[in-house]
Protein backbone atom coordinates (compact mmCIF):
# COMPACT_ATOMS: atom_id res chain seq x y z
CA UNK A 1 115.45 129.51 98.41
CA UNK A 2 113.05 127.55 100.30
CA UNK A 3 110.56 129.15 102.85
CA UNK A 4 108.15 127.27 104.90
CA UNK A 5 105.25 129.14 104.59
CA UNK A 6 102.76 128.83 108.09
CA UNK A 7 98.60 128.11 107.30
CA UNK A 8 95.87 126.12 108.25
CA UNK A 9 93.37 123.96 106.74
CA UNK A 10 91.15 126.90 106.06
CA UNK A 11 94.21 128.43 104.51
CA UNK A 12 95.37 125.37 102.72
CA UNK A 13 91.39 125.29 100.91
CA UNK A 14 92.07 129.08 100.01
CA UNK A 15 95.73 128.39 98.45
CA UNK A 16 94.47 125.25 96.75
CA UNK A 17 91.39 126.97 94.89
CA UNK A 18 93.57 130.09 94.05
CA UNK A 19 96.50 127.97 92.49
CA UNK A 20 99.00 130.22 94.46
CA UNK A 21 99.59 131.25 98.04
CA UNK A 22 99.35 135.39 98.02
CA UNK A 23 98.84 137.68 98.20
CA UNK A 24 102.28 139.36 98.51
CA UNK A 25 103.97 140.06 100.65
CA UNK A 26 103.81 136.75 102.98
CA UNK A 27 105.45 136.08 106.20
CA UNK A 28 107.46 132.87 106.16
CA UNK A 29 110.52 131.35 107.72
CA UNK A 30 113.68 130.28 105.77
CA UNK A 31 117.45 129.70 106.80
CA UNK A 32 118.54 133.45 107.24
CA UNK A 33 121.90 134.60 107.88
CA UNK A 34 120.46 135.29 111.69
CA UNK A 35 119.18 131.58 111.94
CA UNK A 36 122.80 130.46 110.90
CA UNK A 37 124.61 132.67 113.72
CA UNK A 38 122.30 131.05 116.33
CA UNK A 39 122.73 128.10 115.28
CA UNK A 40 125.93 127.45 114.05
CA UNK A 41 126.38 123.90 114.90
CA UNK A 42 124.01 122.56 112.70
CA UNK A 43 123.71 121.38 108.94
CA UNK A 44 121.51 122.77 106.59
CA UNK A 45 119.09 119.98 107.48
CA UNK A 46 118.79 121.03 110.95
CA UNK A 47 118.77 124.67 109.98
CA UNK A 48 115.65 123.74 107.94
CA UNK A 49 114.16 122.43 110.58
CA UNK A 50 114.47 125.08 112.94
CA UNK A 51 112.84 127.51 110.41
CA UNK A 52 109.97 124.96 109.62
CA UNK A 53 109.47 124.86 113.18
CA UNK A 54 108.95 128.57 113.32
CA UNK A 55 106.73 128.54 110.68
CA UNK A 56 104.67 125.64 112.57
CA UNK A 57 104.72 128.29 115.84
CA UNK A 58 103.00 131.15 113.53
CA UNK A 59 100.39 128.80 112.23
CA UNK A 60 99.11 128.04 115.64
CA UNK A 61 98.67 132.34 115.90
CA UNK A 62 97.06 131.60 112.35
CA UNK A 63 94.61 129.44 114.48
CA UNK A 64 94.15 131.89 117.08
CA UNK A 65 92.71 134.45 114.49
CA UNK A 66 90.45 131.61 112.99
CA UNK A 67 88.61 129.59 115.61
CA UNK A 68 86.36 127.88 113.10
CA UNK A 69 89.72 126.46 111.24
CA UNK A 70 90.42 122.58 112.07
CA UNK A 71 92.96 122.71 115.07
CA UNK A 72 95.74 121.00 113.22
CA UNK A 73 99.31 123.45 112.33
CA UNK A 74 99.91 123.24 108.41
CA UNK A 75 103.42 124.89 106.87
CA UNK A 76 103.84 125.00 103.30
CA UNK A 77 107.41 124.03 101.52
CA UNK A 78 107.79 126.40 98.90
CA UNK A 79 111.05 127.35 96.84
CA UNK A 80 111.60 130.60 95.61
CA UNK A 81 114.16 132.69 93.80
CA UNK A 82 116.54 134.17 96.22
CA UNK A 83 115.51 137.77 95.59
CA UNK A 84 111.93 137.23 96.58
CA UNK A 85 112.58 136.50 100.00
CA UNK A 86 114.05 139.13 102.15
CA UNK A 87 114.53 139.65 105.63
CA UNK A 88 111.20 140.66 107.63
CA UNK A 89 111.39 144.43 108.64
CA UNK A 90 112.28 144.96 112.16
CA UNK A 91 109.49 144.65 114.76
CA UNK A 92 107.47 142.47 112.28
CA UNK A 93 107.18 139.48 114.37
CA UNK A 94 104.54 139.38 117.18
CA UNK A 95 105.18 139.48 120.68
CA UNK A 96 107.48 137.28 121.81
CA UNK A 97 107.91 135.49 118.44
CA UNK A 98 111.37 134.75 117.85
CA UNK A 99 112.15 136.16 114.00
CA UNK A 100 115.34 134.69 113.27
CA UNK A 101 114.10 132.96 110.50
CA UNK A 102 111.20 135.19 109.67
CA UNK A 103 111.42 136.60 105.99
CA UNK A 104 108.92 138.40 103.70
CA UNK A 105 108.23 137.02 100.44
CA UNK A 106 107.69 139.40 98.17
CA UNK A 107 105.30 137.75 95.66
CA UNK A 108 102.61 135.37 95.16
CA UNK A 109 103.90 132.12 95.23
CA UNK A 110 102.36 129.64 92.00
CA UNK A 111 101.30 126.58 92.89
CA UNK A 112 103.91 124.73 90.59
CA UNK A 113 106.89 126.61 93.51
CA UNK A 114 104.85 124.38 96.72
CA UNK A 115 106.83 121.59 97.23
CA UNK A 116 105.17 120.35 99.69
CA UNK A 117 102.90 120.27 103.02
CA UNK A 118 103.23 119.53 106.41
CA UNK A 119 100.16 119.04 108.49
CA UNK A 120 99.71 117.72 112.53
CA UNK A 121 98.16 114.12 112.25
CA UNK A 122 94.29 114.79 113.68
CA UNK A 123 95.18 113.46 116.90
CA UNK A 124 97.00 116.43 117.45
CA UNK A 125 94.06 118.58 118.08
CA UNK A 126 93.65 118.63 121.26
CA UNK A 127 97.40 119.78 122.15
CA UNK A 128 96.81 122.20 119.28
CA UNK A 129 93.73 123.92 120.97
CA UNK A 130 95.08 124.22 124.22
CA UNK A 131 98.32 125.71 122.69
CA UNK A 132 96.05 128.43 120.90
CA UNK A 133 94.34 129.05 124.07
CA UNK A 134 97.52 129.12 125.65
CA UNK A 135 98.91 131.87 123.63
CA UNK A 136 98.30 135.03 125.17
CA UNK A 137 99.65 133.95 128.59
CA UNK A 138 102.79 132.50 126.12
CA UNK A 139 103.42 135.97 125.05
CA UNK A 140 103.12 137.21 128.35
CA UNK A 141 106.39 134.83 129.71
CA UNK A 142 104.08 132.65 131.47
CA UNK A 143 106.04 129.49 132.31
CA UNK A 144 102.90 126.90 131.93
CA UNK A 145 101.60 128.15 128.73
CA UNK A 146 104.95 128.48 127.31
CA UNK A 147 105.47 124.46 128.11
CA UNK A 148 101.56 123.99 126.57
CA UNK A 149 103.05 126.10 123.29
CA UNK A 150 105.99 124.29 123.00
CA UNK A 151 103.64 121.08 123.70
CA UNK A 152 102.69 120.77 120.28
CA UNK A 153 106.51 120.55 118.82
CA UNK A 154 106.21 116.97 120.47
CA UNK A 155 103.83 115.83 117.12
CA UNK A 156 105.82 115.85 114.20
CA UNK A 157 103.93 117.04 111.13
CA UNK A 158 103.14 115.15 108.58
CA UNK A 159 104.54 115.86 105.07
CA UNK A 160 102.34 115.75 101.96
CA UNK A 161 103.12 116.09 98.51
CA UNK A 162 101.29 118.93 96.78
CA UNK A 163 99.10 115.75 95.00
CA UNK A 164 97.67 114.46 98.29
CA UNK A 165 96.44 117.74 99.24
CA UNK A 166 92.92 118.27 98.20
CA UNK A 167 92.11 115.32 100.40
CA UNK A 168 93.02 117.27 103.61
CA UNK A 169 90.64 120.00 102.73
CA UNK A 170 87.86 120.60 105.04
């Protein structure tokens, strides 16, 4: 199965010196059986998308809990057997976080399982810290910092293969 793991630079460092992303059990986002139902127009492609783009929504709380991290959203592509992935528990996400796709993998995942990364181009900072700033009033309802949230989803992340990563390392 592949889950799109959220991080951050900080995180990336940390996952990158261990050899592994852990410890278990991890929050990540995958094509559930809930994703399908809501969205049950699209093709596995867009399906994937949807759940990396959940993953890219926890990594900016990610940021919120690290202020020091660079401001730039980073989501791991990871695949791993079926039975290490299971639906999160109920009431797992935050508020207001739409768990759909939200699953908990059960183990550490080796570095030899992460296909790949995808990281916000630099010039995505400053959407990226006014989205974290944002946040609270997001989970709140707000209107405006819902549409500064959502901001960021207009800069596609960058993918990087697992070789290319110690150069994005802070």
């Amino acid at each position: 199965m592949r889950v799109y793991v959220p991080s951050t630079l900080t995180g990336l460092a940390r996952v990158h010196a261990a050899r592994e992303a852990g410890p278990a059990p991890l929050a990540a986002y995958a094509v559930t059986p809930a994703l399908r139902e809501w969205y049950a127009g699209g093709d596995i492609e867009e399906l994937e998308y949807a759940a990396m783009t959940a993953a890219a929504r926890a990594s900016l709380r990610l940021l919120a809990g690290d202020p020091e991290a660079p401001p730039r959203r980073v989501v791991l592509a990871a695949e791993v057997p079926d039975q290490a992935a299971r639906p999160a528990p109920p009431g797992s996400g935050g508020p207001g976080e739409d768990t759909r796709a939200l699953v908990q993998v059960t183990a550490a995942i080796p570095w030899r399982r992460i296909a790949s990364a995808h990281v916000d181009d630099p010039e995505a900072a400053a959407d990226v810290r006014a989205a974290v700033r944002a946040l609270p009033a997001a989970r709140e309802g707000d209107d405006d910092a819902l549409f500064t949230v959502g901001g960021t989803e207009g800069h596609e992340l960058m993918w990087y293969a697992t070789q290319e990563l110690g150069d994005l390392l802070p």
